[in-house]
C-alpha atoms as a PDB file:
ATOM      1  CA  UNK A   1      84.982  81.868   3.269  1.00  0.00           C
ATOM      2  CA  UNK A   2      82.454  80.683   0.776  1.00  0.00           C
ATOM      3  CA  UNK A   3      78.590  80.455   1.481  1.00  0.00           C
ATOM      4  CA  UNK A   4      78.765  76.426   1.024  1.00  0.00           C
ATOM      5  CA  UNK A   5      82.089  76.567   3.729  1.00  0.00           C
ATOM      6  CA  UNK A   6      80.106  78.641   6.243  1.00  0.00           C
ATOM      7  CA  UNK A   7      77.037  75.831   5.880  1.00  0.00           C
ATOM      8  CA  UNK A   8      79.975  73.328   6.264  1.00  0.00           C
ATOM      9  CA  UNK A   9      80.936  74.864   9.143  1.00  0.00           C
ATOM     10  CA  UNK A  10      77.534  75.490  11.017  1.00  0.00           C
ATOM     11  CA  UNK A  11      76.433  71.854  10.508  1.00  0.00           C
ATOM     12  CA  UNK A  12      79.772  70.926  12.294  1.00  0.00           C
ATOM     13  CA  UNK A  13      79.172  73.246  14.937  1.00  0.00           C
ATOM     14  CA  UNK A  14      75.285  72.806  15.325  1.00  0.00           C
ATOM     15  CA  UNK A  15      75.517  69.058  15.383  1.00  0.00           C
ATOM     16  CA  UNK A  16      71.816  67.987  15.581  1.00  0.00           C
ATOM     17  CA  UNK A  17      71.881  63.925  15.759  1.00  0.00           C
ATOM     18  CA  UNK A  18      75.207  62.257  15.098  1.00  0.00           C
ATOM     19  CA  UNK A  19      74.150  58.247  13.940  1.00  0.00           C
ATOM     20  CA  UNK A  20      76.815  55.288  14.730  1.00  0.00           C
ATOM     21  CA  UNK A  21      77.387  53.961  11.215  1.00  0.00           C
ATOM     22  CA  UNK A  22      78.672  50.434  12.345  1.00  0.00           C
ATOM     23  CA  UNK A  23      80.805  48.020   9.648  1.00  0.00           C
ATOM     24  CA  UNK A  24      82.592  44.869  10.134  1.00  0.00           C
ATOM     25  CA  UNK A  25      85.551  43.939   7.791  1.00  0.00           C
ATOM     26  CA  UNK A  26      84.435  43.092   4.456  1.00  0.00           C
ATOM     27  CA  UNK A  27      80.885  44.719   5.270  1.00  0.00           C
ATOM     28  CA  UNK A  28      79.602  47.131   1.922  1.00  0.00           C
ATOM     29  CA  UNK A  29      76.693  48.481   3.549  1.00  0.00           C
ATOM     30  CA  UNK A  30      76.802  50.745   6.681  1.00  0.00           C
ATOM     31  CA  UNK A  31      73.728  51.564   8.379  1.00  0.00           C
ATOM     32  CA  UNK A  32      72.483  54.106  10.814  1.00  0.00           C
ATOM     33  CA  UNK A  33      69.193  55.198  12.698  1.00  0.00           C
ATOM     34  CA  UNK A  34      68.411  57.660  15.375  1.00  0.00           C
ATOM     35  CA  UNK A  35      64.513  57.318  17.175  1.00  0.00           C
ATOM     36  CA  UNK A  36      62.761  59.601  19.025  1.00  0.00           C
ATOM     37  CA  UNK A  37      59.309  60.136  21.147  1.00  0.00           C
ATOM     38  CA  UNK A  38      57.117  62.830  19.861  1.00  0.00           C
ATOM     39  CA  UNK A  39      58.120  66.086  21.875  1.00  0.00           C
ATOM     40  CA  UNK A  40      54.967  68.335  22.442  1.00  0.00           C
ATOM     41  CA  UNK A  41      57.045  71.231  22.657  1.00  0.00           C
ATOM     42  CA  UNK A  42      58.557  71.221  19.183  1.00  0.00           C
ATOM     43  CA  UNK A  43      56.349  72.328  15.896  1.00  0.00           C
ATOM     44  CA  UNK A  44      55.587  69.281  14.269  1.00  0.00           C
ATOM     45  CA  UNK A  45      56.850  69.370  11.184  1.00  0.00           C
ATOM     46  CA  UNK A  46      60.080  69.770  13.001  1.00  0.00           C
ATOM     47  CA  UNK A  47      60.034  67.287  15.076  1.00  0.00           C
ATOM     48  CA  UNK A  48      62.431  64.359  14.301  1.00  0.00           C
ATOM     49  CA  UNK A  49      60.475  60.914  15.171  1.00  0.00           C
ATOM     50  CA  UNK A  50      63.176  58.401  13.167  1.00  0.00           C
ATOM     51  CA  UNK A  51      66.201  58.612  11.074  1.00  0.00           C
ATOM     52  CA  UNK A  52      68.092  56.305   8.980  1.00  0.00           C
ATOM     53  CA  UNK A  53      70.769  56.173   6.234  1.00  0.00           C
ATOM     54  CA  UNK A  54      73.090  53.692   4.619  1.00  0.00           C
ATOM     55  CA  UNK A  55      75.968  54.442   2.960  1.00  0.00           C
ATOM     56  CA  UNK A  56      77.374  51.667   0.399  1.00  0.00           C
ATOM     57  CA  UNK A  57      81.130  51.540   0.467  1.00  0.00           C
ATOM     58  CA  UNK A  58      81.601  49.908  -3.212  1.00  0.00           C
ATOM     59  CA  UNK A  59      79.110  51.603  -5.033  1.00  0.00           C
ATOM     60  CA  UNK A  60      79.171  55.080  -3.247  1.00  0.00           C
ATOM     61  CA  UNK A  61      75.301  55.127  -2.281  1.00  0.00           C
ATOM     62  CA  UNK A  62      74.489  57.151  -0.013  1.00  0.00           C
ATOM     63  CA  UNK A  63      70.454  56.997   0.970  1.00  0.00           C
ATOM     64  CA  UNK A  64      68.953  59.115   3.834  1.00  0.00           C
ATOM     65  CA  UNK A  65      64.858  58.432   5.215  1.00  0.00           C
ATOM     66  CA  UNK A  66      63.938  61.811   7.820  1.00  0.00           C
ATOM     67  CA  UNK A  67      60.714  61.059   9.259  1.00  0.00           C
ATOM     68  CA  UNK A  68      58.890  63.882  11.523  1.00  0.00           C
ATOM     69  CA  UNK A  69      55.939  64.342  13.514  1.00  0.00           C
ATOM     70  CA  UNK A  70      53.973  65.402  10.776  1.00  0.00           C
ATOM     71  CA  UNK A  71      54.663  66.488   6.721  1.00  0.00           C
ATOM     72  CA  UNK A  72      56.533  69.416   6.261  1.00  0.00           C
ATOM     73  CA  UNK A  73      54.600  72.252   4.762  1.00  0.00           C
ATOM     74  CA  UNK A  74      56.669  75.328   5.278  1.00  0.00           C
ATOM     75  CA  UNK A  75      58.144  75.998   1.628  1.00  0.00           C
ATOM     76  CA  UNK A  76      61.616  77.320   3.514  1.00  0.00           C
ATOM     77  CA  UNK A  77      61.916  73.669   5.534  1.00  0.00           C
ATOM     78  CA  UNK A  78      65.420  72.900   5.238  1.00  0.00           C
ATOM     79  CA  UNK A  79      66.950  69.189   6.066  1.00  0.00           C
ATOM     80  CA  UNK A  80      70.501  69.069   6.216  1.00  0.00           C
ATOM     81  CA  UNK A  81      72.702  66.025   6.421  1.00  0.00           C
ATOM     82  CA  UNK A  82      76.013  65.444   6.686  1.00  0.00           C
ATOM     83  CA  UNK A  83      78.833  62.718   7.009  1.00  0.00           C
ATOM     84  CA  UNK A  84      81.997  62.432   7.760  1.00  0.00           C
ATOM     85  CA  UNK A  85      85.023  59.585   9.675  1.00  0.00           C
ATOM     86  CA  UNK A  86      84.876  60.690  13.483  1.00  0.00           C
ATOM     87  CA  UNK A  87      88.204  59.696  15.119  1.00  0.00           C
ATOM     88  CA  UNK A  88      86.946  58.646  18.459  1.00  0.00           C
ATOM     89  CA  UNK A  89      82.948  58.492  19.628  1.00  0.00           C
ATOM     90  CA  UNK A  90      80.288  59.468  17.027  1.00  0.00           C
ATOM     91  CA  UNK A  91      78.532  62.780  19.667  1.00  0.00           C
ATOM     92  CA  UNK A  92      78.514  66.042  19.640  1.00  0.00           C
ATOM     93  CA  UNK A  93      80.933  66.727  22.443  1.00  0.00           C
ATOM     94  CA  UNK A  94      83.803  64.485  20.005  1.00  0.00           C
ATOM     95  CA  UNK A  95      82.347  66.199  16.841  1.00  0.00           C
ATOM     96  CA  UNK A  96      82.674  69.674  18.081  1.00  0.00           C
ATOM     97  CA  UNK A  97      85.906  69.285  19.819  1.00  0.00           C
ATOM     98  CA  UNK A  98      87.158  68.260  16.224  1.00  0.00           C
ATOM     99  CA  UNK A  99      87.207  64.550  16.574  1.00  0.00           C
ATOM    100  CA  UNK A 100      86.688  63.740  12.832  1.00  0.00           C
ATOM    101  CA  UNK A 101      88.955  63.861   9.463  1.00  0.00           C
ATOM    102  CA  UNK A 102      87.728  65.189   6.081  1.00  0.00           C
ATOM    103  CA  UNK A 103      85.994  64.204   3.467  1.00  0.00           C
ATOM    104  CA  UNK A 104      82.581  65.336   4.691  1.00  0.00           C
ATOM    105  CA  UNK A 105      80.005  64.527   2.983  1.00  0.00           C
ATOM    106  CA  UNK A 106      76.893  67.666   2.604  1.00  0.00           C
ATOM    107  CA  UNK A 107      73.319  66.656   1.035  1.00  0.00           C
ATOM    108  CA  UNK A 108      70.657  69.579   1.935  1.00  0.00           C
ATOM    109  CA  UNK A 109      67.643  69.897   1.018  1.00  0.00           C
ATOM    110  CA  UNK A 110      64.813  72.565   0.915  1.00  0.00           C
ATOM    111  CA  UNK A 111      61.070  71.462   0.681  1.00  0.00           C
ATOM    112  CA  UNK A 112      60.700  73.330  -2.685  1.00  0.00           C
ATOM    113  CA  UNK A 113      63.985  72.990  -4.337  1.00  0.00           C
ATOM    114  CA  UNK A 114      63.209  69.355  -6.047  1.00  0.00           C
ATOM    115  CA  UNK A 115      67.231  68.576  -6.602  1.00  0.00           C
ATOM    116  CA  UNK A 116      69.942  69.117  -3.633  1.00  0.00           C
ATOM    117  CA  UNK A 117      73.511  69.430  -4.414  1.00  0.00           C
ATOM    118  CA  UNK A 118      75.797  66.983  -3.228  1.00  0.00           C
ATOM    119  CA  UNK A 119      78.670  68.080  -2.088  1.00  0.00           C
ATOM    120  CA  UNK A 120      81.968  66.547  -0.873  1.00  0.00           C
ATOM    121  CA  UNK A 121      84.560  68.559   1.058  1.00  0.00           C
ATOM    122  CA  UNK A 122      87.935  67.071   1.084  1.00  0.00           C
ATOM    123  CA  UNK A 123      89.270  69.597   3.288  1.00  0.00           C
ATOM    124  CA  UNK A 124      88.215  73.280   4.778  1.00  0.00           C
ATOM    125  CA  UNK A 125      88.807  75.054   1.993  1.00  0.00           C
ATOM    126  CA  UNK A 126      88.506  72.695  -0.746  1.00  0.00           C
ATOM    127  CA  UNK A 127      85.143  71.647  -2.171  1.00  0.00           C
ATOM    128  CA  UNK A 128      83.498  69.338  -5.478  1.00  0.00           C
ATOM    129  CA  UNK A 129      80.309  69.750  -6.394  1.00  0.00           C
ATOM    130  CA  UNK A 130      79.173  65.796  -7.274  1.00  0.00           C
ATOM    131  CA  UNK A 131      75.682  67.290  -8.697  1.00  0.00           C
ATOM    132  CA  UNK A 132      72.476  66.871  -7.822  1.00  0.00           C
ATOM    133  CA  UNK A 133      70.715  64.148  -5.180  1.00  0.00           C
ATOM    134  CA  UNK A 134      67.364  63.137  -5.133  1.00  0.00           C
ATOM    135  CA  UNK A 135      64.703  64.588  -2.775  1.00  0.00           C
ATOM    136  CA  UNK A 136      60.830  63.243  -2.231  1.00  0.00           C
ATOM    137  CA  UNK A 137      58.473  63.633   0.558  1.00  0.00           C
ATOM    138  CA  UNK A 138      56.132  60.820   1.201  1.00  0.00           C
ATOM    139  CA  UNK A 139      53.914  61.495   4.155  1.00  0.00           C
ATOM    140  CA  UNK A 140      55.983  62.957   6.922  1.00  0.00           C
ATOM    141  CA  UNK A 141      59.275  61.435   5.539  1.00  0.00           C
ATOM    142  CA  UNK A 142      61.832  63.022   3.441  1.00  0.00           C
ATOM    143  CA  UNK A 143      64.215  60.686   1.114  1.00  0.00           C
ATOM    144  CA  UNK A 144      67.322  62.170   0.418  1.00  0.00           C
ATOM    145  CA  UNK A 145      69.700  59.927  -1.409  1.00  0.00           C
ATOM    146  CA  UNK A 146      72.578  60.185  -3.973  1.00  0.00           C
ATOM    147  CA  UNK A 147      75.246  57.920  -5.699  1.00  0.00           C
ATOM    148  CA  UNK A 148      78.637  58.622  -6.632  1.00  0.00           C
ATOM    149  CA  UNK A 149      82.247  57.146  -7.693  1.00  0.00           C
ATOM    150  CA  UNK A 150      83.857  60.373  -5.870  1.00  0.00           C
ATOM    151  CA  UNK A 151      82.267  58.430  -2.303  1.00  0.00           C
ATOM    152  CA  UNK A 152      82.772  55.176  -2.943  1.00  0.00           C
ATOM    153  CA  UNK A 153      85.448  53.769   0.332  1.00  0.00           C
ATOM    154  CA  UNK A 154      85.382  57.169   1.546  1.00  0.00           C
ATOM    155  CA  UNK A 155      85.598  55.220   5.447  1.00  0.00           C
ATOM    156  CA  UNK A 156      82.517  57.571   6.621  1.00  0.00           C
ATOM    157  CA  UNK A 157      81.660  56.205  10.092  1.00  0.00           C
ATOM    158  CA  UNK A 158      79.164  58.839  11.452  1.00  0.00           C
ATOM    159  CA  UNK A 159      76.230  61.370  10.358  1.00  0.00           C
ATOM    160  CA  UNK A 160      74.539  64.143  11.436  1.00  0.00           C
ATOM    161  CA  UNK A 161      71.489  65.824  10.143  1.00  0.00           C
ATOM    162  CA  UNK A 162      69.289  69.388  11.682  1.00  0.00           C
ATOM    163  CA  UNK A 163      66.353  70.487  10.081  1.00  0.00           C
ATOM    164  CA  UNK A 164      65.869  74.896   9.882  1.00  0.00           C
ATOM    165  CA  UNK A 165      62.438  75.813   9.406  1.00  0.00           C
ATOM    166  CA  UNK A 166      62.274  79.398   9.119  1.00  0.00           C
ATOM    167  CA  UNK A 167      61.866  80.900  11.826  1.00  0.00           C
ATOM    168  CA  UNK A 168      62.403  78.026  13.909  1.00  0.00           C
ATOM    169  CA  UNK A 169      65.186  76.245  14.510  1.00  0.00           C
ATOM    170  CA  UNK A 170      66.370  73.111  16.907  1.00  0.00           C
ATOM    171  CA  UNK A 171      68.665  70.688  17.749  1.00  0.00           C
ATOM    172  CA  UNK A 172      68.288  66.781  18.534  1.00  0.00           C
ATOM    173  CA  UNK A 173      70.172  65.486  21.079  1.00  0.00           C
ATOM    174  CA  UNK A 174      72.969  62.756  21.003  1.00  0.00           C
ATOM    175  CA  UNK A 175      71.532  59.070  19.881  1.00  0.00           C
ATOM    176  CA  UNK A 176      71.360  56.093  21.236  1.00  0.00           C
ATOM    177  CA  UNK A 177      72.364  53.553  18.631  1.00  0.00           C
ATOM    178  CA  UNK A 178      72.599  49.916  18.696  1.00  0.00           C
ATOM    179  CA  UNK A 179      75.275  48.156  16.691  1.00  0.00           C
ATOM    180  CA  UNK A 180      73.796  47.626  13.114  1.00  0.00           C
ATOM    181  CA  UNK A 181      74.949  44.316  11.245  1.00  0.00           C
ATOM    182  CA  UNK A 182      75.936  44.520   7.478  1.00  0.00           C
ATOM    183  CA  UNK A 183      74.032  43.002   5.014  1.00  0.00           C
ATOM    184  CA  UNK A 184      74.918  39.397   4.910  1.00  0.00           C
ATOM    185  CA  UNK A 185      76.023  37.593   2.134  1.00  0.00           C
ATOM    186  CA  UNK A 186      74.513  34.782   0.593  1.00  0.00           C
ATOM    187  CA  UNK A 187      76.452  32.207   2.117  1.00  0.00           C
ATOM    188  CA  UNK A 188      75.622  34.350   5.359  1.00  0.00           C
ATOM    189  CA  UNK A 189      71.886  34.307   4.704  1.00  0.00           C
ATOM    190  CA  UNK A 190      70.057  33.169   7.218  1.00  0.00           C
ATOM    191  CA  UNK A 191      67.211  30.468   6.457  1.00  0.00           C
ATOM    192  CA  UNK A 192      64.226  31.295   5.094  1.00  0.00           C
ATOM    193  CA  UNK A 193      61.945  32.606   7.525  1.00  0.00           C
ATOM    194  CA  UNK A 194      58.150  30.310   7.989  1.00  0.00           C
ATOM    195  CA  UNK A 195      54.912  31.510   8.128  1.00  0.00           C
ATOM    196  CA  UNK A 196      54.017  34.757   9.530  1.00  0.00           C
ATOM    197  CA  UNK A 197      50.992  35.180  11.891  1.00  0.00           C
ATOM    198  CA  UNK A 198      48.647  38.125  10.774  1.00  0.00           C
ATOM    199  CA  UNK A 199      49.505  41.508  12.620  1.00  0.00           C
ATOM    200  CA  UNK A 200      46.526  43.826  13.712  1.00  0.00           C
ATOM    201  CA  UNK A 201      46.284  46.826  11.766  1.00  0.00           C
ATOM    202  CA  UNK A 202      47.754  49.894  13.896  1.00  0.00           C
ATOM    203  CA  UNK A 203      45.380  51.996  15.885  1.00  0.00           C
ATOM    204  CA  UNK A 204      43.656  55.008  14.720  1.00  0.00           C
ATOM    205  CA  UNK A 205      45.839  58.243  14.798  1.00  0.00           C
ATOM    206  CA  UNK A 206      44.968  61.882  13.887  1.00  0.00           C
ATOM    207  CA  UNK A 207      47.048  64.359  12.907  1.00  0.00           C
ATOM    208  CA  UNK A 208      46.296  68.095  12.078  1.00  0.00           C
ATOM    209  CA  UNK A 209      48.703  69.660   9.230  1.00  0.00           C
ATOM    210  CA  UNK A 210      50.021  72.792  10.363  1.00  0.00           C
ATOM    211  CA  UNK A 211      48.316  75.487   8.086  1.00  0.00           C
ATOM    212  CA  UNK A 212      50.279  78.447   6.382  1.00  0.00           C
ATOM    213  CA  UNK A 213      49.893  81.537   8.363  1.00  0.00           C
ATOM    214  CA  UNK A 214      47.203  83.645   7.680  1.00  0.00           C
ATOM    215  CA  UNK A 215      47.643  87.337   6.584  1.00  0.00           C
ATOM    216  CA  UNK A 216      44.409  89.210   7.239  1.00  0.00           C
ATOM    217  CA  UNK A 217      43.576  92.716   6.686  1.00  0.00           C
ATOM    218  CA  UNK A 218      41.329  94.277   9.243  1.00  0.00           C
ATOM    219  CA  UNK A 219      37.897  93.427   9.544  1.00  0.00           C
ATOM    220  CA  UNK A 220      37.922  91.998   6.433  1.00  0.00           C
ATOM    221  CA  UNK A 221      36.651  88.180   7.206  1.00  0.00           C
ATOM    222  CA  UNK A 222      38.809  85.498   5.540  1.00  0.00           C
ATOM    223  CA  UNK A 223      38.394  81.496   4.936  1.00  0.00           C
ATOM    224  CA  UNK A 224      41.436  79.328   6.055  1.00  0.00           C
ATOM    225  CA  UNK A 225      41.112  75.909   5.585  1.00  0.00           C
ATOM    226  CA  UNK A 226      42.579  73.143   8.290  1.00  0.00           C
ATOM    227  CA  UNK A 227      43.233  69.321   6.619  1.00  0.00           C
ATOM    228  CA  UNK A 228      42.669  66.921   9.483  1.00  0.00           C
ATOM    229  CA  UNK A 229      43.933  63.411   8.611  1.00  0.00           C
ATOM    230  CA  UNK A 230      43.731  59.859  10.317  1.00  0.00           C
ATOM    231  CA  UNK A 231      46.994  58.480  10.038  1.00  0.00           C
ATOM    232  CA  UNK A 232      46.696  55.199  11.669  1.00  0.00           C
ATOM    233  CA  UNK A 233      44.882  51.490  10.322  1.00  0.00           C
ATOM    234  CA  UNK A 234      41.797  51.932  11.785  1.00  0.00           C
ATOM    235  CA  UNK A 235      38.712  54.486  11.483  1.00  0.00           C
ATOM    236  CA  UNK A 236      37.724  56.687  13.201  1.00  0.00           C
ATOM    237  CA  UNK A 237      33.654  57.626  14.782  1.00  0.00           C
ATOM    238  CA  UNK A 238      32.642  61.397  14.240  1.00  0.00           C
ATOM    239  CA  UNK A 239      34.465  63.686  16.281  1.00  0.00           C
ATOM    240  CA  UNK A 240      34.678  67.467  16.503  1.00  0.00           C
ATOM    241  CA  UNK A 241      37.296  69.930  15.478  1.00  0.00           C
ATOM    242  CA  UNK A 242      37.773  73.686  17.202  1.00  0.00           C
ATOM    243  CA  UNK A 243      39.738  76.849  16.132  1.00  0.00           C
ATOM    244  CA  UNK A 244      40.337  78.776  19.447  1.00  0.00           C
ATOM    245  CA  UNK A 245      39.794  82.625  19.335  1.00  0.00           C
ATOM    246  CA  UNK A 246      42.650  85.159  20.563  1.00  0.00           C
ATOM    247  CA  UNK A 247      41.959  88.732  21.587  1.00  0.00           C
ATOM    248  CA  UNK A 248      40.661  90.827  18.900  1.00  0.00           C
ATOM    249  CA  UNK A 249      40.519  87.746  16.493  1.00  0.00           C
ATOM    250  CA  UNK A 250      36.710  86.598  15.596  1.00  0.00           C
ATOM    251  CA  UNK A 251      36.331  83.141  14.498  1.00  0.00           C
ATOM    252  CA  UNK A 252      33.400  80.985  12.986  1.00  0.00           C
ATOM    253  CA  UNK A 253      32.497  78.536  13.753  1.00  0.00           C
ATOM    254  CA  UNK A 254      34.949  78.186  16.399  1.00  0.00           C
ATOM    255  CA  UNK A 255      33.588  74.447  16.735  1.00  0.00           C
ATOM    256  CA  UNK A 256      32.173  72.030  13.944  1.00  0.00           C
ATOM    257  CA  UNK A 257      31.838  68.180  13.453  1.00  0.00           C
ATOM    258  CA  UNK A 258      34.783  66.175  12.050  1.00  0.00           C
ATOM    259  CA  UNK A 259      33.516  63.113   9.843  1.00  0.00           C
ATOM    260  CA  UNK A 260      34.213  59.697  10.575  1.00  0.00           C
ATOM    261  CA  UNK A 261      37.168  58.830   9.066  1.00  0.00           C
ATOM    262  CA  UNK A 262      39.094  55.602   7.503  1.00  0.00           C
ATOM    263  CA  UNK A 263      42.260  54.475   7.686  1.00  0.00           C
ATOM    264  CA  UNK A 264      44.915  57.222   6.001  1.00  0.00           C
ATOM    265  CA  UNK A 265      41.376  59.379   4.919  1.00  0.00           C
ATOM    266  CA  UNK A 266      41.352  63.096   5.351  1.00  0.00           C
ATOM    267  CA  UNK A 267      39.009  65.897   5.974  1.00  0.00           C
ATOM    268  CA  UNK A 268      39.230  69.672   5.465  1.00  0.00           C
ATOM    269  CA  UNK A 269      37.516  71.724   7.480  1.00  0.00           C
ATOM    270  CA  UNK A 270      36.952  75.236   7.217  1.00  0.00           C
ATOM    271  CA  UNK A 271      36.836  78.500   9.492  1.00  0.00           C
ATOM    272  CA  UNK A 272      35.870  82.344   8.781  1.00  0.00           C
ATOM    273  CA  UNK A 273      38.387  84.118  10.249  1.00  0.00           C
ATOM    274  CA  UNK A 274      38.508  87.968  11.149  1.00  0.00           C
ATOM    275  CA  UNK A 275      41.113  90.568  12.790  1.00  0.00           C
ATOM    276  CA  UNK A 276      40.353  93.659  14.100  1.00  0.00           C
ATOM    277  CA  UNK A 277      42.030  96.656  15.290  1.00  0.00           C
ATOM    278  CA  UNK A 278      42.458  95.109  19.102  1.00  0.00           C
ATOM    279  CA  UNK A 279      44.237  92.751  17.673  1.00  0.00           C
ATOM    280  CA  UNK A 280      48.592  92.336  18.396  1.00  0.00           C
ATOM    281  CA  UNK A 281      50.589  92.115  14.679  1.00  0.00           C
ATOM    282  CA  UNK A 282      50.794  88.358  15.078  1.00  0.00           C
ATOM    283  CA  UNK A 283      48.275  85.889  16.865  1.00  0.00           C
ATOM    284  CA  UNK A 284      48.349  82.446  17.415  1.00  0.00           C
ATOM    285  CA  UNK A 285      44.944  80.711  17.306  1.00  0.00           C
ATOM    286  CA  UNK A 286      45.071  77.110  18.538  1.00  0.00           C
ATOM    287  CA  UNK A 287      43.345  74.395  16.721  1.00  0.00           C
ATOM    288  CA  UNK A 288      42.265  70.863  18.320  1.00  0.00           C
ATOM    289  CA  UNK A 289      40.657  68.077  16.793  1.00  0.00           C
ATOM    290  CA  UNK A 290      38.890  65.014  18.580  1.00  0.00           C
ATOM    291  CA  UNK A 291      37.243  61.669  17.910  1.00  0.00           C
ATOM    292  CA  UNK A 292      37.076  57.865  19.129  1.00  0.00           C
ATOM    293  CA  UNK A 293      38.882  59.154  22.489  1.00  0.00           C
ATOM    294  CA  UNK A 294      41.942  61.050  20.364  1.00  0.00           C
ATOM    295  CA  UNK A 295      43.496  64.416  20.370  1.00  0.00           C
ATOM    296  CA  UNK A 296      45.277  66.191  17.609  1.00  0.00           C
ATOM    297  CA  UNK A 297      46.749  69.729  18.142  1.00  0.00           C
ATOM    298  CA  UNK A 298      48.304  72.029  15.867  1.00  0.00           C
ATOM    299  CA  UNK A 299      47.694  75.916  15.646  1.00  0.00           C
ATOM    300  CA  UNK A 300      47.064  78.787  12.704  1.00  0.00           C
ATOM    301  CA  UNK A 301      49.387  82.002  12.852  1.00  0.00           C
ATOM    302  CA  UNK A 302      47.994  84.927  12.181  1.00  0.00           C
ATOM    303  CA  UNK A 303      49.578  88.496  10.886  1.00  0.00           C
ATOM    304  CA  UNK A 304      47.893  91.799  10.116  1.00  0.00           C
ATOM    305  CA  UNK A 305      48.507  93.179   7.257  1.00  0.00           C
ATOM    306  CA  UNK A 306      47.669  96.845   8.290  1.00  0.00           C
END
C-alpha cells in the first residue's frame, strides 16, 4: 500500500468534521460549513472555529476556507481535506462503517509547502495525480482550492477535513449543518436588497501568537520575542503582558506594559529567558496578556539543549 493510500485511508478512518454538501436538481454549486466555539483546551492554532467549501459541479471547482483560533505558525501544520459521495448520513459513524462510494477527493496541505497535490482516488488502489492546488494563509484562515475537468459531476455530497500539527493531533466532532441553497439563477435572483443601516465595528479582541519553542542551553540567557495582536474593530487602552516562570527557568521581566493598541495593530514584546540545571528537558512557561478588561493566553515551550 502506497504512502498517498495509507493517508487515504487514515483520513477515512480519523474522520475529523464531515460537512453536509446540500444540492437541489439543476443546482452547480454545493456548499458546506462546519462552526465551532473556541475550545480552551485545544492549542490554538489547532483549533477549528469555521469551515466552508463549495464544490462546482460543471466546472470542477473545488474551494476550501479553514479558519482557527489563531494563525498557524508551526512549519509541520498539516490541513487535510477530503471528499467523497456518502451513501446514507454525512457522520463519522456512516463514514467509518463504509457508507460512501469512490471517487474521493484528497487536497492536503502543509504550512510551508506553498502547492498541495490534488489527488483523486477512483478506487482503493487506484490513484491520479490532478497536480497542484492552491494554498494561502490570511490571518488565521487557510484557502485551499483547486479546479479540474477530472471533478467536474463527480456527485460529491460530503467532506471531511483534520488538521496534524506535530506533535499534536485532534479530532472535531460531527457538524451540525443547516441545508445550504444553491446559487440562484438569474431568473431566481431575488430583488435587489435597499439600504443597509451602518453596523458597529466588532469589539476589541487580543490574541497572543503561539511562539516557536525555545531551545536554550544552560545558563546561557536568551531573548524570545511574543507578538501580541488586537484582532477585533476597536482599540485597545494600555494593558500588561506576563511570561510565567517554571522551576529552574529565570525570566525577565516576567511582567511589562502592552501599548494601546488599534484595530488589527500588533505589538512584540520581549523576554530574557534562562534555564538552568534544575530545570526538566522541556518546560512550559505560560504567557498572558491583558488590557481594556481582556485576556489572551498562549504559552512558550521550552527544551534544553544540554
Amino acid at each position: 500500500m502506497t504512502h498517498r493510500v495509507r493517508l487515504a485511508t487514515v483520513a477515512l478512518m480519523a474522520i475529523a468534521a464531515c460537512l453536509a454538501l446540500v444540492a437541489t436538481a439543476g443546482a452547480e454549486i454545493r456548499n458546506g460549513e462546519f462552526t465551532a466555539a473556541v475550545d480552551p483546551s485545544l492549542e490554538p492554532e489547532l483549533d477549528v472555529t469555521n469551515a466552508k467549501v463549495s464544490y462546482e459541479t460543471v466546472t470542477g471547482a473545488v474551494n476550501w476556507a479553514i479558519t482557527t483560533a489563531e494563525p498557524p505558525v508551526d512549519p509541520e501544520w498539516r490541513a487535510m481535506t477530503a471528499l467523497y459521495v456518502a451513501t446514507g448520513e454525512c457522520n463519522l459513524a456512516a463514514i467509518q462503517a463504509g457508507g460512501f462510494t469512490f471517487p474521493l477527493l484528497e487536497i492536503s496541505a502543509v504550512y510551508e509547502e506553498p502547492k498541495p497535490e490534488t489527488v483523486l482516488y477512483t478506487s482503493p488502489a487506484s490513484t491520479e495525480n490532478l497536480g497542484p492546488a492552491a494554498n494561502s494563509v490570511t490571518g488565521a484562515t487557510t484557502h485551499l482550492s483547486a479546479t479540474y475537468p477530472a471533478l467536474a459531476n463527480r456527485g460529491f455530497n460530503c467532506a471531511s477535513f483534520f488538521l496534524e500539527g506535530s506533535p499534536h493531533y485532534f479530532q472535531v466532532g460531527d457538524p451540525v449543518v443547516p441545508p445550504v441553497s444553491p446559487t440562484p439563477t438569474p431568473s431566481q435572483s431575488p430583488p435587489a436588497p435597499g439600504p443597509v443601516a451602518p453596523t458597529a465595528p466588532a469589539p476589541a479582541k487580543l490574541t497572543i501568537v503561539k511562539p516557536k519553542p525555545a531551545k536554550l542551553a544552560v545558563g546561557k540567557w536568551t531573548t524570545v520575542s511574543v507578538k501580541v495582536t488586537n484582532i477585533g474593530g476597536t482599540g485597545t487602552a494600555q494593558g500588561s503582558f506576563r511570561m510565567a516562570a517554571a522551576s529552574g527557568i529565570n525570566v525577565k521581566p516576567a511582567k511589562q506594559k502592552l501599548p494601546a493598541l488599534g484595530p488589527g495593530a500588533s505589538w512584540v514584546e520581549s523576554v530574557r529567558v534562562q534555564i538552568t540545571d534544575k530545570a526538566k528537558h522541556r518546560s512550559t512557561l505560560q504567557v498572558t496578556g491583558t488590557a481594556s478588561g481582556l485576556t489572551a493566553k498562549s504559552s512558550l515551550i521550552v527544551k534544553s539543549t544540554d
